[in-house]
C-alpha atoms as a PDB file:
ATOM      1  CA  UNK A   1     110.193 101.528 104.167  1.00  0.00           C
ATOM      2  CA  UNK A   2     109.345 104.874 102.410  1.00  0.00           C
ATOM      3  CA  UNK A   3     111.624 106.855 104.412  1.00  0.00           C
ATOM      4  CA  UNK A   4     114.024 104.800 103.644  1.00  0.00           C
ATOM      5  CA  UNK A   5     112.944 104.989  99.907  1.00  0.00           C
ATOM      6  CA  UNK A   6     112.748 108.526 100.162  1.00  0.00           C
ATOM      7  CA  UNK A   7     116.338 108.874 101.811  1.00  0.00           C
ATOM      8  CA  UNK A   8     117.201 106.840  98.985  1.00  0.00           C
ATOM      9  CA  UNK A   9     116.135 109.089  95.940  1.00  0.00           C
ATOM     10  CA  UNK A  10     117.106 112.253  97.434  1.00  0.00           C
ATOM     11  CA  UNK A  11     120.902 110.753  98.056  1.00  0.00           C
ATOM     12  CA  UNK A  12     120.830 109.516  94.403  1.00  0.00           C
ATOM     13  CA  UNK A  13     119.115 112.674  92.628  1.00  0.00           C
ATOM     14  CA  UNK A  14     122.209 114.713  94.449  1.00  0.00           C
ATOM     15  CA  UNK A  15     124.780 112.391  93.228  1.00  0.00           C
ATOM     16  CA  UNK A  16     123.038 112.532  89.896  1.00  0.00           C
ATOM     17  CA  UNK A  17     123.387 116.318  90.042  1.00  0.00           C
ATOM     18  CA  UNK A  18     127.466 116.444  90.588  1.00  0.00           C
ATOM     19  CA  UNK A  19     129.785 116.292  87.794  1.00  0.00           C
ATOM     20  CA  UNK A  20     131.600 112.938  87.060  1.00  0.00           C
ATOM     21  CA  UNK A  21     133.911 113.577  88.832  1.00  0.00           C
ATOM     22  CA  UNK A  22     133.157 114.458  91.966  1.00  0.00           C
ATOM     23  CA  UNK A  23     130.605 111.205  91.388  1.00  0.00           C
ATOM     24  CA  UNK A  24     133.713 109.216  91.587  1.00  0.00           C
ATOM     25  CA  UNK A  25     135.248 110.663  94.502  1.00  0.00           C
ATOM     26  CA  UNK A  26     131.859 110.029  96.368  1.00  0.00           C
ATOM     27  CA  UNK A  27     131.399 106.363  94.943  1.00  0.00           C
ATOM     28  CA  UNK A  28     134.756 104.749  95.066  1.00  0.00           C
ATOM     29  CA  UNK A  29     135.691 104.691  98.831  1.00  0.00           C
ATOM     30  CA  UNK A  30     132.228 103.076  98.567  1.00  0.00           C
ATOM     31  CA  UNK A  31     133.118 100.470  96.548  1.00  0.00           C
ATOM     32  CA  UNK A  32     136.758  99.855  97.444  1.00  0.00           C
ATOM     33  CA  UNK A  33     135.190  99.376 100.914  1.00  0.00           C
ATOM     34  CA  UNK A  34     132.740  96.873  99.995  1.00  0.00           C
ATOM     35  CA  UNK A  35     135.081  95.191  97.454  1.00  0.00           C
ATOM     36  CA  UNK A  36     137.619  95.136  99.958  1.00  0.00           C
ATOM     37  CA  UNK A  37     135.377  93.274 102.908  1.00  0.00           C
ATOM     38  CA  UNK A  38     133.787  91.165 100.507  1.00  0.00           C
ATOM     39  CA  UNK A  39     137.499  90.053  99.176  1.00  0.00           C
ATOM     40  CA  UNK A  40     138.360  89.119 103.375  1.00  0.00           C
ATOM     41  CA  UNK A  41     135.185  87.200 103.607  1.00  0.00           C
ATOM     42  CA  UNK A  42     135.445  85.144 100.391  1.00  0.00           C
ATOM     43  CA  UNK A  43     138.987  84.542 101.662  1.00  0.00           C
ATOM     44  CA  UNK A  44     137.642  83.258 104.828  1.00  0.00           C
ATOM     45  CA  UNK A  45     135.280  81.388 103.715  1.00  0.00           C
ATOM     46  CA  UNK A  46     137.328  79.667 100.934  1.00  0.00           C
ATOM     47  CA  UNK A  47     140.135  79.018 103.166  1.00  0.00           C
ATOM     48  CA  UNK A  48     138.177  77.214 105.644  1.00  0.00           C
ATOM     49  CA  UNK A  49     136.299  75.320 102.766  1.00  0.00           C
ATOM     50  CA  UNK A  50     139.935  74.036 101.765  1.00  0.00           C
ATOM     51  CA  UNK A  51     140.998  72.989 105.250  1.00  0.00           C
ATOM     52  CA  UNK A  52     138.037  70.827 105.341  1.00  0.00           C
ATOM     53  CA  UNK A  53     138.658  69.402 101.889  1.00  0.00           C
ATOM     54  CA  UNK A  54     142.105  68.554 102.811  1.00  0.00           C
ATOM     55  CA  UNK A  55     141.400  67.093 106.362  1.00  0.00           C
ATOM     56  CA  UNK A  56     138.829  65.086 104.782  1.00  0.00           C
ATOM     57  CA  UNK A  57     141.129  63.594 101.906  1.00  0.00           C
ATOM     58  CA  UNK A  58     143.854  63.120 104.716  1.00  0.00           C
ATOM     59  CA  UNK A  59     141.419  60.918 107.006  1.00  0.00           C
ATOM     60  CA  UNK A  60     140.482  59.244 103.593  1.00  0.00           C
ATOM     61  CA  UNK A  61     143.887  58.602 103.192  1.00  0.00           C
ATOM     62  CA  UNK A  62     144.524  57.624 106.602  1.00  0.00           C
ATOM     63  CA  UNK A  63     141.886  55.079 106.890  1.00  0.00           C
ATOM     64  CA  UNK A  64     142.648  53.176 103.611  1.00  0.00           C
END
């Protein structure tokens, strides 16, 4: 765990050290990427949540 710790610091005391804006040329792929996959898995995971909820009210319906 301290390597990692230590890989950790030394990666954020050199983006620390660049100007702004080469900051946001490092960070944003970064964070487009991980908003990105996190968008396709909350998709996934909602979409399947609303299938259920409609097959369910559908064999409600069904069966009354």
């Amino acid at each position: 765990m301290n390597g990692f710790l230590n890989w950790w610091d030394g990666n954020e005391l050199w983006l620390s050290g660049l100007a702004f804006v080469l900051q946001a040329m490092v960070v944003m792929p970064v964070v487009l990427a991980v908003a990105y996959f996190t968008a396709v898995l909350l998709d996934a995971v909602l979409g399947r949540g609303i299938a259920l909820v409609r097959r369910a009210r559908h064999a409600d319906g069904a069966a009354g």
